[in-house]
PDB file of N, CA and C in Angstrom:
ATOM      1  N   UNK A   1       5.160  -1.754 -21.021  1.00  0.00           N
ATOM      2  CA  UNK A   1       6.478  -2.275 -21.333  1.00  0.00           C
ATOM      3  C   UNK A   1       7.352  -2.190 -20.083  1.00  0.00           C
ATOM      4  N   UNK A   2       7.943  -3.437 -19.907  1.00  0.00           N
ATOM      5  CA  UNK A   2       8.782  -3.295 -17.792  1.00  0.00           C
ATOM      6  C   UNK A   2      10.069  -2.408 -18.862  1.00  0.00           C
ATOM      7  N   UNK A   3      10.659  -1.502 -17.961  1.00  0.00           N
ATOM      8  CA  UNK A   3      11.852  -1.183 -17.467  1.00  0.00           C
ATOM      9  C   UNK A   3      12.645  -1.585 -17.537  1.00  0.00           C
ATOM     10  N   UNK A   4      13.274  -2.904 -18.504  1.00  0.00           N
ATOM     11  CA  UNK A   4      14.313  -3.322 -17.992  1.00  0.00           C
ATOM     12  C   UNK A   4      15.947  -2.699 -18.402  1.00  0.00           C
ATOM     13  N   UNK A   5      15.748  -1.744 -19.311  1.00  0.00           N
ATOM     14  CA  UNK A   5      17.251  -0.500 -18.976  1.00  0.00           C
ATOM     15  C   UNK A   5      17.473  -0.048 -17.903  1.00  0.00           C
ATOM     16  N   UNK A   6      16.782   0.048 -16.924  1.00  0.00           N
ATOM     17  CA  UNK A   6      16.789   0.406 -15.957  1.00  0.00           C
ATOM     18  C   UNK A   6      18.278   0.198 -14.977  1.00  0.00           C
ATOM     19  N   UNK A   7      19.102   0.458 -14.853  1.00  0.00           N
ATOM     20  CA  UNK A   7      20.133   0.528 -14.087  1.00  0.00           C
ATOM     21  C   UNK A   7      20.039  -0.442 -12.739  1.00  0.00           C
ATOM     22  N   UNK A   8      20.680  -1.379 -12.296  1.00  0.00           N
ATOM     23  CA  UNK A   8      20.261  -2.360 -11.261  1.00  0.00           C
ATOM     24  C   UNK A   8      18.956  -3.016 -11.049  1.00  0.00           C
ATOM     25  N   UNK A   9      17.766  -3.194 -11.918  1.00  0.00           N
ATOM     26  CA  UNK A   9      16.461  -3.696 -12.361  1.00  0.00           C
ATOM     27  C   UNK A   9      16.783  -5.113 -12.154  1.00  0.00           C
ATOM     28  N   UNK A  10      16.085  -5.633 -11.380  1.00  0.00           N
ATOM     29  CA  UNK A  10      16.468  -7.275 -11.539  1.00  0.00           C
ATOM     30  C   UNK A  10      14.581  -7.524 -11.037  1.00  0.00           C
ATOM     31  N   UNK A  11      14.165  -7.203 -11.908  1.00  0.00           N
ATOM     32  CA  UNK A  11      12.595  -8.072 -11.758  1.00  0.00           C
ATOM     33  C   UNK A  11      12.001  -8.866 -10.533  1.00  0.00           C
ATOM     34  N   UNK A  12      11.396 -10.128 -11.076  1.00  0.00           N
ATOM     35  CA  UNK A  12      10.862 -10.995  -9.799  1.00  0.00           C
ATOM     36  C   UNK A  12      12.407 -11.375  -8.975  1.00  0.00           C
ATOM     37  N   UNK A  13      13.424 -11.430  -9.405  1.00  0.00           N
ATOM     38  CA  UNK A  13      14.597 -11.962  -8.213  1.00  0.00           C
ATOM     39  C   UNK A  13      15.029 -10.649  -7.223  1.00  0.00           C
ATOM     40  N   UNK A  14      14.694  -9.729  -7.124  1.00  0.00           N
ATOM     41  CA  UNK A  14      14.832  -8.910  -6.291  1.00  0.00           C
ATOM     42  C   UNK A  14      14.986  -9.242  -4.699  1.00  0.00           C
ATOM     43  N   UNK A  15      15.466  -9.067  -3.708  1.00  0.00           N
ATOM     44  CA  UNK A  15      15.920  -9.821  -2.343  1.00  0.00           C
ATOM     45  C   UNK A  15      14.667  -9.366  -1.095  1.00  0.00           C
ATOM     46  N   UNK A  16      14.734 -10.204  -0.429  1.00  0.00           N
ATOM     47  CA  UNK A  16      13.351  -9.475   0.460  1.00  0.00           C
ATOM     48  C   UNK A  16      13.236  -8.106   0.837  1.00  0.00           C
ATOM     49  N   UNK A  17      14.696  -7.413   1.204  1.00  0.00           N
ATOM     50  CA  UNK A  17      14.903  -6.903   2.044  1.00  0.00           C
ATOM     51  C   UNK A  17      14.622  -5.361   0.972  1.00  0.00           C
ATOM     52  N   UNK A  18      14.871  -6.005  -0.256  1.00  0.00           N
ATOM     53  CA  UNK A  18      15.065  -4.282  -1.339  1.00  0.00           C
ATOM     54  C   UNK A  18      13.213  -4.834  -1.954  1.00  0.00           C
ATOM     55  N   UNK A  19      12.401  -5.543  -1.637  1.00  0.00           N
ATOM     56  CA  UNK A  19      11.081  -5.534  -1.686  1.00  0.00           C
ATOM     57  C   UNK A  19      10.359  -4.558  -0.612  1.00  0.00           C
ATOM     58  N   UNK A  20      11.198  -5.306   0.880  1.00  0.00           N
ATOM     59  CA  UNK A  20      10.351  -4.532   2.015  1.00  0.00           C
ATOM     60  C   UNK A  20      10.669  -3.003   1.412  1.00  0.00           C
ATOM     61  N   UNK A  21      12.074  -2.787   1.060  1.00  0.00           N
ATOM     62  CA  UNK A  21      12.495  -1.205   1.183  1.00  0.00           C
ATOM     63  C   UNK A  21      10.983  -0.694   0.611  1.00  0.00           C
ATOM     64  N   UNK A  22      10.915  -0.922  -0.877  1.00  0.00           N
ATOM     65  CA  UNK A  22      10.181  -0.812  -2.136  1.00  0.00           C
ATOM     66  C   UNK A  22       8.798  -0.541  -1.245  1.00  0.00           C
ATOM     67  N   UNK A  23       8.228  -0.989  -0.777  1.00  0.00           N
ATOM     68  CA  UNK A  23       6.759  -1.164  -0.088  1.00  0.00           C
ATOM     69  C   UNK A  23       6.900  -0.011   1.045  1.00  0.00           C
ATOM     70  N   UNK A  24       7.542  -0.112   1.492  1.00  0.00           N
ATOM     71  CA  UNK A  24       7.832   1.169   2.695  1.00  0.00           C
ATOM     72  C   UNK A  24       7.804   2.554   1.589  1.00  0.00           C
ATOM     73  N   UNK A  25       8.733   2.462   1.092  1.00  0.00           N
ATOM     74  CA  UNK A  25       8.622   3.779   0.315  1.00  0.00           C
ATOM     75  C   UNK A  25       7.550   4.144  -0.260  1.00  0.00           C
ATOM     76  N   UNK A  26       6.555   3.336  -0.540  1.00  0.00           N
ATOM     77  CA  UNK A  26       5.374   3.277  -1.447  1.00  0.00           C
ATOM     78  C   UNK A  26       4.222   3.780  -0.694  1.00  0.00           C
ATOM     79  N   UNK A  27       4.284   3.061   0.791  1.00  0.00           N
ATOM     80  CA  UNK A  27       3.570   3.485   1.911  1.00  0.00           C
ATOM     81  C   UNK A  27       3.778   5.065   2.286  1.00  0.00           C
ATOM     82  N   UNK A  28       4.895   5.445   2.342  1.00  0.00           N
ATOM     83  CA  UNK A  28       5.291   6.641   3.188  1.00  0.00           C
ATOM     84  C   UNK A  28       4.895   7.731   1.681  1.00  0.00           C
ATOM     85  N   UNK A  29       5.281   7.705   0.962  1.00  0.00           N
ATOM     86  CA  UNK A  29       6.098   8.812  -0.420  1.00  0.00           C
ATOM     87  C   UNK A  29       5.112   8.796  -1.278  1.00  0.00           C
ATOM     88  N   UNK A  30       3.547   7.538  -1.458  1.00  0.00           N
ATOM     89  CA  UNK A  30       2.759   7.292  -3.070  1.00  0.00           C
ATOM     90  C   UNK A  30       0.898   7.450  -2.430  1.00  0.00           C
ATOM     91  N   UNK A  31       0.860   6.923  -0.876  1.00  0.00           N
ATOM     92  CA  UNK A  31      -0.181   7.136  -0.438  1.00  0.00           C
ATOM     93  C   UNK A  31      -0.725   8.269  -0.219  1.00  0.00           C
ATOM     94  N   UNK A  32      -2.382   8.693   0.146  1.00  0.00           N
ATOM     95  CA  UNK A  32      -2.857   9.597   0.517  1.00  0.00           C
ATOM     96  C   UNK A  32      -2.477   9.399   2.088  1.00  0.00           C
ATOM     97  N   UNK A  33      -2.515  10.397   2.877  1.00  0.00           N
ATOM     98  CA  UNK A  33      -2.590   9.842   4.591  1.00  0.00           C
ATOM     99  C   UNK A  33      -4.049   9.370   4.960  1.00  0.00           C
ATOM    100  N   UNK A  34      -5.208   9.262   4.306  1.00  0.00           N
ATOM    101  CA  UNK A  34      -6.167   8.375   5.071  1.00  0.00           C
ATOM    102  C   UNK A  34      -6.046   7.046   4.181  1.00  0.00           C
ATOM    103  N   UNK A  35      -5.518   6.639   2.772  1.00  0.00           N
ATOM    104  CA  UNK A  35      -4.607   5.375   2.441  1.00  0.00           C
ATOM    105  C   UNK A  35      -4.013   4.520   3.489  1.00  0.00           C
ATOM    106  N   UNK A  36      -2.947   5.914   4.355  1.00  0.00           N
ATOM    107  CA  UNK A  36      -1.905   5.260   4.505  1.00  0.00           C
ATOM    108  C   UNK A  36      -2.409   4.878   5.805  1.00  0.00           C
ATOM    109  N   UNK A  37      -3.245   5.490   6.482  1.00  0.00           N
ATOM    110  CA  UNK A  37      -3.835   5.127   7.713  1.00  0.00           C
ATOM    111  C   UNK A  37      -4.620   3.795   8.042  1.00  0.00           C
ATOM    112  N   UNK A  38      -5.642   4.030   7.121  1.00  0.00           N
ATOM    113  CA  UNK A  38      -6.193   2.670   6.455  1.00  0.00           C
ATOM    114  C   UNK A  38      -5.819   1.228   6.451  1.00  0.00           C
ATOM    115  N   UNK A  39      -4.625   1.412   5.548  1.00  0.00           N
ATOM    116  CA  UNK A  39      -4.036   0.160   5.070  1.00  0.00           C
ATOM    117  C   UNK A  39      -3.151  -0.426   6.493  1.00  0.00           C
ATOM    118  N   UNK A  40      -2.581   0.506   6.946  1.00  0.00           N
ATOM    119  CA  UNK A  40      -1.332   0.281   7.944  1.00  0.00           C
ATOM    120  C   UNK A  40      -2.342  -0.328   9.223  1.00  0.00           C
ATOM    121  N   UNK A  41      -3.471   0.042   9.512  1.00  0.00           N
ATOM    122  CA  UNK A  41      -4.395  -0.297  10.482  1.00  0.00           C
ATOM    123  C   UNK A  41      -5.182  -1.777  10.268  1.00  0.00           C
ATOM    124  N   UNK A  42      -5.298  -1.871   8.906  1.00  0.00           N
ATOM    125  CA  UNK A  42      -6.157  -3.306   8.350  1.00  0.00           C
ATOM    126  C   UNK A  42      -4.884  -4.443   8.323  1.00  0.00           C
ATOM    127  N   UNK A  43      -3.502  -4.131   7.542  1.00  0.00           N
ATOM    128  CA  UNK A  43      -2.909  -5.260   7.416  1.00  0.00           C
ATOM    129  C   UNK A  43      -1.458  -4.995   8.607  1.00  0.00           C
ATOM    130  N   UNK A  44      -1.466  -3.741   9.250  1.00  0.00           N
ATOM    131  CA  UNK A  44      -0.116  -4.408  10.477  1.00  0.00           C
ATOM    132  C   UNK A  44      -0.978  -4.115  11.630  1.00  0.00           C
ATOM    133  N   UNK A  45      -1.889  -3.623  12.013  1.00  0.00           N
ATOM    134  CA  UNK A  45      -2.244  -3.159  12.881  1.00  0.00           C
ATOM    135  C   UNK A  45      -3.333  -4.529  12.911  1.00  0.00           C
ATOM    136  N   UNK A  46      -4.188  -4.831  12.877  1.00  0.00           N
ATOM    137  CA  UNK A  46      -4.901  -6.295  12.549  1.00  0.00           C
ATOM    138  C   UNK A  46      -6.501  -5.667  12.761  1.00  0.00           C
ATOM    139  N   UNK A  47      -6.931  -4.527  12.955  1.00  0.00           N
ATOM    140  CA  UNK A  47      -8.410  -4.022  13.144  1.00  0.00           C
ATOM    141  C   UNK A  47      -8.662  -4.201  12.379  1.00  0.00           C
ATOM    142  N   UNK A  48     -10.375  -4.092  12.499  1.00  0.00           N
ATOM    143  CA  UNK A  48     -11.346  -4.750  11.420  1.00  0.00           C
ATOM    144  C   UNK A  48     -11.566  -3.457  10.937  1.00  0.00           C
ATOM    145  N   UNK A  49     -12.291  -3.753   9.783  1.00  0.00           N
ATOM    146  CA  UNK A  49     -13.265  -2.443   8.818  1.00  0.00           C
ATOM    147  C   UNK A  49     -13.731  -1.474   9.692  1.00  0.00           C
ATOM    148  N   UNK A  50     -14.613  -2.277  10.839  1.00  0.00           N
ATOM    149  CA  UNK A  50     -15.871  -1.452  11.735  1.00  0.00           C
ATOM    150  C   UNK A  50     -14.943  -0.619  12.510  1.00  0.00           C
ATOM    151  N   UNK A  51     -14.029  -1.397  13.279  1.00  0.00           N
ATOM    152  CA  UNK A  51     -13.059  -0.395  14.317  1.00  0.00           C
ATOM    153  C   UNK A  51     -12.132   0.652  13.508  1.00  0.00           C
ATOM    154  N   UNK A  52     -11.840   0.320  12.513  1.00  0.00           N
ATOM    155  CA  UNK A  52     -11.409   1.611  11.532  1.00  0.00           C
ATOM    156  C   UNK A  52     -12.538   2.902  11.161  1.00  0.00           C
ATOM    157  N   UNK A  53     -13.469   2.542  11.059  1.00  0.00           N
ATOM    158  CA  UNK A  53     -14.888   3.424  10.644  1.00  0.00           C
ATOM    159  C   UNK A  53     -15.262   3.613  11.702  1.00  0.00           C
ATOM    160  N   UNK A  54     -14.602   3.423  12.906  1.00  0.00           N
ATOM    161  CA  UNK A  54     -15.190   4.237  14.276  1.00  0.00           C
ATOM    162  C   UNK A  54     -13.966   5.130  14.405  1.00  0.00           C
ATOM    163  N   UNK A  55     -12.749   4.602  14.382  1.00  0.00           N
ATOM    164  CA  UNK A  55     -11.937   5.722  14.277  1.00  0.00           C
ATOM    165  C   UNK A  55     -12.207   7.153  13.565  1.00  0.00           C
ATOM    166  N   UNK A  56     -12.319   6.713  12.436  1.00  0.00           N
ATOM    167  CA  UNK A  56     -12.363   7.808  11.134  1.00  0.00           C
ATOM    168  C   UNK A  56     -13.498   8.552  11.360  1.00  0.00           C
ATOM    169  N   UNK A  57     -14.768   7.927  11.943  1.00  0.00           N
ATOM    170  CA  UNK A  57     -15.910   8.707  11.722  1.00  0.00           C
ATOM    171  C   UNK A  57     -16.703   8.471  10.936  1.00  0.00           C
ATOM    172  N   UNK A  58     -16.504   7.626   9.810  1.00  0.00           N
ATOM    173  CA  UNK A  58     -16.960   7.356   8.257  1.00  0.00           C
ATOM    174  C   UNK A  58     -17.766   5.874   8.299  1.00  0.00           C
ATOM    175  N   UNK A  59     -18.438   5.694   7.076  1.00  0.00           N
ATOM    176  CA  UNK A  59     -18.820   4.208   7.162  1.00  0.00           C
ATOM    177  C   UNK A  59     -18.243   3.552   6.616  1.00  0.00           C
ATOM    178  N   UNK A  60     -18.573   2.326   7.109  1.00  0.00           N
ATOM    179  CA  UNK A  60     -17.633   0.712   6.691  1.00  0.00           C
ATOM    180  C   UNK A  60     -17.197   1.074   5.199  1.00  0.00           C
ATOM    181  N   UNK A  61     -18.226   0.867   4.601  1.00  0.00           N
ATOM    182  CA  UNK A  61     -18.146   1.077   2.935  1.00  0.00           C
ATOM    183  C   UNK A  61     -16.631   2.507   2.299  1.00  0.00           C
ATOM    184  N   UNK A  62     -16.412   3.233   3.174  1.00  0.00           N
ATOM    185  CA  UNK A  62     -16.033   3.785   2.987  1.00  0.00           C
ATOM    186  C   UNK A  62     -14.323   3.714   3.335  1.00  0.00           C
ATOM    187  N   UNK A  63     -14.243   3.190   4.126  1.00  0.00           N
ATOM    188  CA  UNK A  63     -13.216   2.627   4.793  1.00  0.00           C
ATOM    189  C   UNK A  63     -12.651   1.364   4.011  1.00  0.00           C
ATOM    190  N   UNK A  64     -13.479   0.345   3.541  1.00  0.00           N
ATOM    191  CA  UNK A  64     -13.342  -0.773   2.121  1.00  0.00           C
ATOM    192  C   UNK A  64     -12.459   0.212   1.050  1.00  0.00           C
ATOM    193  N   UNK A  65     -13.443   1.051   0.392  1.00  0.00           N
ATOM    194  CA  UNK A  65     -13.349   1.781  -0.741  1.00  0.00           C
ATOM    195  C   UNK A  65     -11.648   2.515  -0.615  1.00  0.00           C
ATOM    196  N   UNK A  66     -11.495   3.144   0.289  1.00  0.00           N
ATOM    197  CA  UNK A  66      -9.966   3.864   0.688  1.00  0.00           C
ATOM    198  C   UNK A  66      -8.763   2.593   0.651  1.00  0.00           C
ATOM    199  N   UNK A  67      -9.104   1.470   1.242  1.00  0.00           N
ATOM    200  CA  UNK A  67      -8.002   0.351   1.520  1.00  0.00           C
ATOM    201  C   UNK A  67      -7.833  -0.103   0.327  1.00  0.00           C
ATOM    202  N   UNK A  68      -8.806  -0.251  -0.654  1.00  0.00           N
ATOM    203  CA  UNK A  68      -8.825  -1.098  -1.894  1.00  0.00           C
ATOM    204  C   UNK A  68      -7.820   0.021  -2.914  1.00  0.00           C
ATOM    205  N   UNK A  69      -8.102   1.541  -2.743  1.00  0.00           N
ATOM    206  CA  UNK A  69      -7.842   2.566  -3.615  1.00  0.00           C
ATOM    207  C   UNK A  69      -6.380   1.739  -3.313  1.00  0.00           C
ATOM    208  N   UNK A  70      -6.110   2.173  -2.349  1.00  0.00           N
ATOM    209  CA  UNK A  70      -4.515   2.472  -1.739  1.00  0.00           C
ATOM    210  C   UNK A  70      -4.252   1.461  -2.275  1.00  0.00           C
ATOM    211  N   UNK A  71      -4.132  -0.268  -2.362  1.00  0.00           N
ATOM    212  CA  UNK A  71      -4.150  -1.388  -2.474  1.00  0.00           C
ATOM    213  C   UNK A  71      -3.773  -0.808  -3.687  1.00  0.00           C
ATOM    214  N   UNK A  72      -4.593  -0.914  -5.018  1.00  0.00           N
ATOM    215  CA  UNK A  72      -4.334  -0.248  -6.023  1.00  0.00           C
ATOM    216  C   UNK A  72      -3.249   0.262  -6.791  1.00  0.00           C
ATOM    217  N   UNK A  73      -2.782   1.701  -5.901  1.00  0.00           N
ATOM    218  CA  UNK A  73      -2.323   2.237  -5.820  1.00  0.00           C
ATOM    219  C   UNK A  73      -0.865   2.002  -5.772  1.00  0.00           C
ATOM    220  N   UNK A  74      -0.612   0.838  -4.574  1.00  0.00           N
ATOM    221  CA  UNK A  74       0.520   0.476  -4.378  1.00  0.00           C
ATOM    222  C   UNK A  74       1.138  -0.739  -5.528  1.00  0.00           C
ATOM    223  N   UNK A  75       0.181  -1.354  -6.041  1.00  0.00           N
ATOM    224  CA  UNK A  75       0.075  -2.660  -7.091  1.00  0.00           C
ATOM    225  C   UNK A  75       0.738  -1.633  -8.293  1.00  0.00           C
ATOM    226  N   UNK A  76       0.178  -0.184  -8.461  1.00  0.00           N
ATOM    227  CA  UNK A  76       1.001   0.463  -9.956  1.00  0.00           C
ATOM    228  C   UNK A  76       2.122   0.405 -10.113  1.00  0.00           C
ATOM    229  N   UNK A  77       2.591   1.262  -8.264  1.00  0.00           N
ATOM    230  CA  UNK A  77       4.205   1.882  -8.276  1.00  0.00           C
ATOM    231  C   UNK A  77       5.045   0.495  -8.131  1.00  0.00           C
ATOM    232  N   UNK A  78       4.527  -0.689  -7.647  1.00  0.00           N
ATOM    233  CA  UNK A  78       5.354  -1.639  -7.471  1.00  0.00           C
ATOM    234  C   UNK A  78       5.663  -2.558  -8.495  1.00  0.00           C
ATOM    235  N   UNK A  79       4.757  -2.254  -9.283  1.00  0.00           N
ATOM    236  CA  UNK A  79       4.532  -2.984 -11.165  1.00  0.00           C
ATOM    237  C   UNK A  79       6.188  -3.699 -11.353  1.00  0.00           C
ATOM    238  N   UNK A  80       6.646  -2.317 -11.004  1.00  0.00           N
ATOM    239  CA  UNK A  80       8.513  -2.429 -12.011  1.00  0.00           C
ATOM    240  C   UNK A  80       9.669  -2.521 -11.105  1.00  0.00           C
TER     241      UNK A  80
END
């Protein structure tokens, strides 16, 4: 059920700028730090899977599996 008692709640019309906020906070405050490492490296940073799994130490598969969690993750808290 959305939220909408919610005190200043304005759904899909929300403004870019209180979206970006929303996503930043989500990044910094809802992730694990190898999430947040992950994600921030695949979609601002532009490295691939492999150069992330050389960083980390870990395999590809594993490095997928963490980005997708986080992905996830961020899709709950941003639901509302």
């Amino acid at each position: 059920m959305k939220n909408i008692l919610y005190d200043g709640y304005l759904g899909p019309w929300m403004t870019r700028s209180m979206q970006k906020m929303r996503v930043k906070n989500v990044l910094e405050n809802e992730l694990t730090p190898h999430q947040r490492r992950a994600i921030t490296g695949y979609y601002l940073e532009g490295k691939t899977i492999t150069q992330l799994a050389g960083e980390f130490g870990v395999n590809k598969t594993t490095v997928w599996r963490t980005i997708k969690r986080g992905e996830e993750r961020m899709r709950r808290c941003l639901r509302y």
